[in-house]
PDB file of N, CA and C in Angstrom:
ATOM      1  N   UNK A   1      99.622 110.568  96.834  1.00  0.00           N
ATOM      2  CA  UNK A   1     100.799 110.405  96.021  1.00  0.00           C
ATOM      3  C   UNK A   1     101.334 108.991  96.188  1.00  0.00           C
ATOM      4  N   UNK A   2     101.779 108.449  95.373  1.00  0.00           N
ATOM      5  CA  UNK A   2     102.872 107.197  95.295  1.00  0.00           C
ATOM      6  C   UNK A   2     103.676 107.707  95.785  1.00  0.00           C
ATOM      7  N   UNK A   3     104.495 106.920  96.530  1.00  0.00           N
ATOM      8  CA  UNK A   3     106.158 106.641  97.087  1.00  0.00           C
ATOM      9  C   UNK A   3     106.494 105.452  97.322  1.00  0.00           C
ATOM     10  N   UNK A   4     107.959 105.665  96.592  1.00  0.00           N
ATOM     11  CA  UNK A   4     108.717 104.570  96.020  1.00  0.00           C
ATOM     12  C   UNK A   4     109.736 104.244  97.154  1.00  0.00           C
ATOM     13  N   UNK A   5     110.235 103.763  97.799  1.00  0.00           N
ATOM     14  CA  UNK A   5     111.723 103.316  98.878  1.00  0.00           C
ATOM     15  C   UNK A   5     110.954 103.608 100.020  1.00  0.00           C
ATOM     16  N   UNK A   6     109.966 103.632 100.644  1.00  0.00           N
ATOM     17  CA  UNK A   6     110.029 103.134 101.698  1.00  0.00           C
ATOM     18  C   UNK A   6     109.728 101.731 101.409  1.00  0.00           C
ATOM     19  N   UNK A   7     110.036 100.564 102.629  1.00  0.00           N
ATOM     20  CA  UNK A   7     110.059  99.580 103.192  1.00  0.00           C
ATOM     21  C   UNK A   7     110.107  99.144 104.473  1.00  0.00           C
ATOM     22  N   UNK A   8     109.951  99.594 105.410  1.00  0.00           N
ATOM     23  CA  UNK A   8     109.670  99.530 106.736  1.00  0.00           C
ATOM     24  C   UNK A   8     108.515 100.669 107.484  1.00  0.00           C
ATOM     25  N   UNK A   9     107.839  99.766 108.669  1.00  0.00           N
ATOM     26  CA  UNK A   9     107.350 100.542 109.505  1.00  0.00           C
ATOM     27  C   UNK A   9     107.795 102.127 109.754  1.00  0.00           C
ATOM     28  N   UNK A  10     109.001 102.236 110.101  1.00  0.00           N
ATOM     29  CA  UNK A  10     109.468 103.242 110.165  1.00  0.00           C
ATOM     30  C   UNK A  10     109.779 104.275 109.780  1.00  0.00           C
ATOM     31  N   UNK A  11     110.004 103.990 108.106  1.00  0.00           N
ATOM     32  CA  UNK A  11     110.064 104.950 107.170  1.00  0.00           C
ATOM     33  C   UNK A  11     109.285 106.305 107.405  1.00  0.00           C
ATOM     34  N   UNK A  12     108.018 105.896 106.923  1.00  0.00           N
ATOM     35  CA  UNK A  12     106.895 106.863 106.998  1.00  0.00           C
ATOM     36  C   UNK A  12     107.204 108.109 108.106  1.00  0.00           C
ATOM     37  N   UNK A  13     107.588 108.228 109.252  1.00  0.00           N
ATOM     38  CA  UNK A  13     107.868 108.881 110.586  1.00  0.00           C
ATOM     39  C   UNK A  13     108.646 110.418 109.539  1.00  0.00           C
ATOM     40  N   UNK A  14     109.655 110.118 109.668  1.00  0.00           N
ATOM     41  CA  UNK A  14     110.810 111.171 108.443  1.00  0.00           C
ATOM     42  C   UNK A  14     109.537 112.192 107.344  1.00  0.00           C
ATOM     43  N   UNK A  15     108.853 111.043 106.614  1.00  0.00           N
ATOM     44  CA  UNK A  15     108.323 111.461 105.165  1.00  0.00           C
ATOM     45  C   UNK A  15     107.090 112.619 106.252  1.00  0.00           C
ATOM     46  N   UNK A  16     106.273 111.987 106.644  1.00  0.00           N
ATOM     47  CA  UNK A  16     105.347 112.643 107.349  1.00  0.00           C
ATOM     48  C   UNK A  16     105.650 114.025 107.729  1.00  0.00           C
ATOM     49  N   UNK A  17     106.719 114.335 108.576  1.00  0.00           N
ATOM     50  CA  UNK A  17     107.202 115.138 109.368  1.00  0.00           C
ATOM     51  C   UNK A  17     107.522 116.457 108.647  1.00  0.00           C
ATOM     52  N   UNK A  18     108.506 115.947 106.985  1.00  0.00           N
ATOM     53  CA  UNK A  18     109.105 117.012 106.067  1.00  0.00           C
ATOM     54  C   UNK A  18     107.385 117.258 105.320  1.00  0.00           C
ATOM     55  N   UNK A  19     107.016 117.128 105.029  1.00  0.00           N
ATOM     56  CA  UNK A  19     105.297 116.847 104.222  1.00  0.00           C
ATOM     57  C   UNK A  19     104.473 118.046 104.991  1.00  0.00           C
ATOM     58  N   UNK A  20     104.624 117.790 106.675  1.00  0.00           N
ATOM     59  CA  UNK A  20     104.019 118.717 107.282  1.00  0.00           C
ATOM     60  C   UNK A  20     103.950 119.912 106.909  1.00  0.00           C
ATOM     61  N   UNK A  21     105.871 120.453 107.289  1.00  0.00           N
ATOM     62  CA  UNK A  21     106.057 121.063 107.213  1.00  0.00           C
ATOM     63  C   UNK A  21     105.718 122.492 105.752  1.00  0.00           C
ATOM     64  N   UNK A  22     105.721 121.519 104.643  1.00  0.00           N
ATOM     65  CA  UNK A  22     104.790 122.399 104.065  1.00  0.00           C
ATOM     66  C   UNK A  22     103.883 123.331 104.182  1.00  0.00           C
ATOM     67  N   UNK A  23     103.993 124.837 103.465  1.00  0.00           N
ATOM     68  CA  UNK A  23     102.804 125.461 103.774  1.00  0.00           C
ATOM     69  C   UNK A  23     101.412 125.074 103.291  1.00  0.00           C
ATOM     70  N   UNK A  24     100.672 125.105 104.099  1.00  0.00           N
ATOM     71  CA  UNK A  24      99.329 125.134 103.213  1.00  0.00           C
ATOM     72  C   UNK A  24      98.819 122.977 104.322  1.00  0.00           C
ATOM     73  N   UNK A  25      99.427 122.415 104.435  1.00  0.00           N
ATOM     74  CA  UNK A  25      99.417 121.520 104.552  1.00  0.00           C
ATOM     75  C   UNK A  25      98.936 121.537 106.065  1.00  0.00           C
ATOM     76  N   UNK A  26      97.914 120.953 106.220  1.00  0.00           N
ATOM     77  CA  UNK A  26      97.595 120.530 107.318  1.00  0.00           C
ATOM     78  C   UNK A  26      97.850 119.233 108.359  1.00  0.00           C
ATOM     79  N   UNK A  27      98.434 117.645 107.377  1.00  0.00           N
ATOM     80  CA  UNK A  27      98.979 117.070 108.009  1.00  0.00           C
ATOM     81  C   UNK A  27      98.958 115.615 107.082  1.00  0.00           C
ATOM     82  N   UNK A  28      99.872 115.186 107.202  1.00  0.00           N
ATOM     83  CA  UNK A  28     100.214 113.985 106.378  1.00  0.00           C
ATOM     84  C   UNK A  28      99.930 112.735 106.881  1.00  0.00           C
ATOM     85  N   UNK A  29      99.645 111.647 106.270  1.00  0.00           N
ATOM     86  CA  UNK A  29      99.890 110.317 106.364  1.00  0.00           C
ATOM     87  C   UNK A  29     100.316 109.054 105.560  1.00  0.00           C
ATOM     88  N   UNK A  30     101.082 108.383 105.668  1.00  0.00           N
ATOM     89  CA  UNK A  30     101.784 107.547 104.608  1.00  0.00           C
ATOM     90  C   UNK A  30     101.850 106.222 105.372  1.00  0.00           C
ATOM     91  N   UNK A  31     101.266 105.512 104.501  1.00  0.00           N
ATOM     92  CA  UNK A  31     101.269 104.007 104.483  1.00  0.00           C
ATOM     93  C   UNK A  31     102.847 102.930 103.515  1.00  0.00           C
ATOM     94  N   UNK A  32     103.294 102.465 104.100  1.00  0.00           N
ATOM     95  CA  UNK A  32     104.595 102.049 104.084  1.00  0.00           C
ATOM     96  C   UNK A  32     104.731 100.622 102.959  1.00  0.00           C
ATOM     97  N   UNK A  33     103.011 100.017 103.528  1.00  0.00           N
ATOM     98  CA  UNK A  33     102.466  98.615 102.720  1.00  0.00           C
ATOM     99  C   UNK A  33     102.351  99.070 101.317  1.00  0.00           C
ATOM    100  N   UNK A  34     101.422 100.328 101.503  1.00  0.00           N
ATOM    101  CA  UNK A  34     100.357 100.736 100.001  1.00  0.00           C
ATOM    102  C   UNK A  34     101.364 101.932  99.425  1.00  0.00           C
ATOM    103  N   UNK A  35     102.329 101.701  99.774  1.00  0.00           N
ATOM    104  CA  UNK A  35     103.665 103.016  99.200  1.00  0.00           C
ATOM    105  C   UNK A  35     103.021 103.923  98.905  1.00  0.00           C
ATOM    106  N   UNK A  36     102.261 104.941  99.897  1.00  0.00           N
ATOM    107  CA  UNK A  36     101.483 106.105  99.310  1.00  0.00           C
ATOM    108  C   UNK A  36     101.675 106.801 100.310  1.00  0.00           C
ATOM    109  N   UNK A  37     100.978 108.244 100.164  1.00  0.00           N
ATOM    110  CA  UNK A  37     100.904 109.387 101.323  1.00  0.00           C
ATOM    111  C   UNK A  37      99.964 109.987 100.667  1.00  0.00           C
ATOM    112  N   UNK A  38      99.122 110.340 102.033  1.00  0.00           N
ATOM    113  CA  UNK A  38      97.580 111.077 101.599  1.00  0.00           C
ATOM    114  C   UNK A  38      98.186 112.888 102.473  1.00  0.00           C
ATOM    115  N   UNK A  39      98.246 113.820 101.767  1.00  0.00           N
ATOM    116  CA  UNK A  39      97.983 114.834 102.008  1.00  0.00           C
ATOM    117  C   UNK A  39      96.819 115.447 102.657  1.00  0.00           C
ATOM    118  N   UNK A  40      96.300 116.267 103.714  1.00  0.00           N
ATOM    119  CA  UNK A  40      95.578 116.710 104.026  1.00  0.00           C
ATOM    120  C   UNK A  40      95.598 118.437 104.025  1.00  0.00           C
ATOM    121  N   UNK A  41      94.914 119.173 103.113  1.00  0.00           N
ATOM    122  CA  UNK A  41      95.103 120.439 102.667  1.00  0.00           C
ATOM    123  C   UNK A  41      94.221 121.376 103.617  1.00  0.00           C
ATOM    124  N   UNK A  42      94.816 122.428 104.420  1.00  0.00           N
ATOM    125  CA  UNK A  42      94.270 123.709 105.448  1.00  0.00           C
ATOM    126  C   UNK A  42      93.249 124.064 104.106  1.00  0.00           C
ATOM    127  N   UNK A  43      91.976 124.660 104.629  1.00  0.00           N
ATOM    128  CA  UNK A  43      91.047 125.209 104.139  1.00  0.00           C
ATOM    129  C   UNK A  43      91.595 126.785 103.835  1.00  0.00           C
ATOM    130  N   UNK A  44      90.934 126.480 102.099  1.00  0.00           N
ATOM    131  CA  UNK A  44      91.847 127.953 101.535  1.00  0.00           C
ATOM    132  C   UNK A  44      93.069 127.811 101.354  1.00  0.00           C
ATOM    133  N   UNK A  45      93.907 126.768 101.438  1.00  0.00           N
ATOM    134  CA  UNK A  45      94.549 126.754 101.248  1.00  0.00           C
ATOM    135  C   UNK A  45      95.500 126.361 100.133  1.00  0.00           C
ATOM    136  N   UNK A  46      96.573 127.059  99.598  1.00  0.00           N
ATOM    137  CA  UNK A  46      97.021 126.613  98.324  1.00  0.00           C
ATOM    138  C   UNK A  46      98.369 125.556  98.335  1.00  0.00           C
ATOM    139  N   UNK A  47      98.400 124.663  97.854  1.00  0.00           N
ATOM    140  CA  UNK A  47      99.764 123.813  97.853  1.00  0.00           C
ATOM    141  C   UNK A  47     100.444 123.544  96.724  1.00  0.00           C
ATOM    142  N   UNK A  48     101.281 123.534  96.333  1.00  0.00           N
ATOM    143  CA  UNK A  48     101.943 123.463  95.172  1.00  0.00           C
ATOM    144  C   UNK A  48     102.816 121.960  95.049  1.00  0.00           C
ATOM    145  N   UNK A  49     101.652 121.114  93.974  1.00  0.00           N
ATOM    146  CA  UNK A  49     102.553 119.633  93.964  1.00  0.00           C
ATOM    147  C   UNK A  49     103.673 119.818  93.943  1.00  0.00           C
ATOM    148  N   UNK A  50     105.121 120.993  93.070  1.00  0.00           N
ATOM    149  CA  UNK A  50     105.998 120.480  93.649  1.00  0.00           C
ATOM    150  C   UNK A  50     106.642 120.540  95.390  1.00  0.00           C
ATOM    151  N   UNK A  51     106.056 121.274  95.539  1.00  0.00           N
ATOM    152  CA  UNK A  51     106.836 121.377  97.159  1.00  0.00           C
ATOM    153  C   UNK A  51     106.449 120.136  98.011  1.00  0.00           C
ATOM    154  N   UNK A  52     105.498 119.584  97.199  1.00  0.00           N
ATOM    155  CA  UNK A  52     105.051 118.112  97.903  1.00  0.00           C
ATOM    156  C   UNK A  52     106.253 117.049  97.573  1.00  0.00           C
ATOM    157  N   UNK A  53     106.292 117.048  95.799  1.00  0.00           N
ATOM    158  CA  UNK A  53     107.651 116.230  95.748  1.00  0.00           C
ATOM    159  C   UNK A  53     108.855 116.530  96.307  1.00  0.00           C
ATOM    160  N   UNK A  54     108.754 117.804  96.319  1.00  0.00           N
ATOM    161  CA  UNK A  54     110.645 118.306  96.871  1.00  0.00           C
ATOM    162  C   UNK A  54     110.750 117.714  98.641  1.00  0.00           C
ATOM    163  N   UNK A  55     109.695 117.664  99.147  1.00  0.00           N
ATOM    164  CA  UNK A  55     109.946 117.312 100.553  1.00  0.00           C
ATOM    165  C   UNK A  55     109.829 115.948 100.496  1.00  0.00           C
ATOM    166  N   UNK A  56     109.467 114.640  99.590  1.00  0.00           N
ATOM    167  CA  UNK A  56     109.298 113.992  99.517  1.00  0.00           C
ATOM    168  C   UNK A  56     110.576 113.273  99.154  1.00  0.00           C
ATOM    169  N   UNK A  57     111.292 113.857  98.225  1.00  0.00           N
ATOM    170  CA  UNK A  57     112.886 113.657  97.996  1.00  0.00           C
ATOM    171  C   UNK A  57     113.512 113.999  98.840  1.00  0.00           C
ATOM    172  N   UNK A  58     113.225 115.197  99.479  1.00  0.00           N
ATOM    173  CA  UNK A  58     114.241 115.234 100.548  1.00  0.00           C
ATOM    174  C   UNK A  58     114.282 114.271 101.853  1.00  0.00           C
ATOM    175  N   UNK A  59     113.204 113.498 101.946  1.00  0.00           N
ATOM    176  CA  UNK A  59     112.885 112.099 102.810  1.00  0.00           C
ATOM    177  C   UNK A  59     113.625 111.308 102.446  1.00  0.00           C
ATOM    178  N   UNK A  60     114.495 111.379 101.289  1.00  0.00           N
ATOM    179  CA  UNK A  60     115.209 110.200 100.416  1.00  0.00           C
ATOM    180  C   UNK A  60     114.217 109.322  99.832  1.00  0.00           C
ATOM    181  N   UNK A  61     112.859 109.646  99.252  1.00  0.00           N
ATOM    182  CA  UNK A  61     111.968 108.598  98.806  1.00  0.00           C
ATOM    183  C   UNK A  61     111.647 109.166  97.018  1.00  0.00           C
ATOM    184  N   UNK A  62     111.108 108.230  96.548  1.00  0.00           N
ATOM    185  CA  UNK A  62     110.656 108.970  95.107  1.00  0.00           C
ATOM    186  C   UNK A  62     109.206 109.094  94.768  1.00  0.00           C
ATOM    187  N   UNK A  63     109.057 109.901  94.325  1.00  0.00           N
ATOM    188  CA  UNK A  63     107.478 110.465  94.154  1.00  0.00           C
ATOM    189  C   UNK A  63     107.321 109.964  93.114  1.00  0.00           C
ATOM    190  N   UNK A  64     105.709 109.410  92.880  1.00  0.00           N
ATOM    191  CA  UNK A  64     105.399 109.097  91.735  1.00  0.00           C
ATOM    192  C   UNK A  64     104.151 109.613  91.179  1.00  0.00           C
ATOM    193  N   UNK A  65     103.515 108.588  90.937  1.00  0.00           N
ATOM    194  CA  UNK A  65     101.827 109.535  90.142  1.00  0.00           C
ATOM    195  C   UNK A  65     101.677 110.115  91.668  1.00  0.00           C
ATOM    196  N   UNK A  66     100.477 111.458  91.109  1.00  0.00           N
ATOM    197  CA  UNK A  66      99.568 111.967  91.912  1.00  0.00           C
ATOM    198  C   UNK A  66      98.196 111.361  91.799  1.00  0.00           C
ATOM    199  N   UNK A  67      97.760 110.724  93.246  1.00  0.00           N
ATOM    200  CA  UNK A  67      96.620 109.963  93.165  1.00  0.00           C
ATOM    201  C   UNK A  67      95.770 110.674  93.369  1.00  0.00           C
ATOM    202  N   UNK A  68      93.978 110.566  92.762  1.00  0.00           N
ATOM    203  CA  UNK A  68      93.235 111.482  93.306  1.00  0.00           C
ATOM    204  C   UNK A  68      92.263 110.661  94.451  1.00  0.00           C
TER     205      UNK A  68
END
């Protein structure tokens, strides 16, 4: 996914954490330079892009395209 407002090292820490928490989600990572976050999906498992954006807003950040 794109994400928009981070700007620091630090950011990412917050976004990661709410992302996790998702079901289905096995574990996040977000790059702060390349304003993105790569999802990593549990086998069998189902995720629903929005619950990806909704935790992504709730980071205070904005979601943008879904990258493949």
């Amino acid at each position: 996914y794109e994400v928009f407002g981070m700007d620091c090292p630090g950011c990412h820490g917050g976004l990661e954490n709410l992302v996790d928490a998702v079901s289905g989600v096995a574990g996040s990572k977000a790059t702060w330079e390349q304003k993105q976050l790569t999802v990593y999906v549990s086998a069998d498992a189902k995720v629903d892009d929005a619950d990806i954006v909704a935790a992504i807003k709730k980071a205070n950040f904005t979601a943008g395209e879904r990258l493949k």
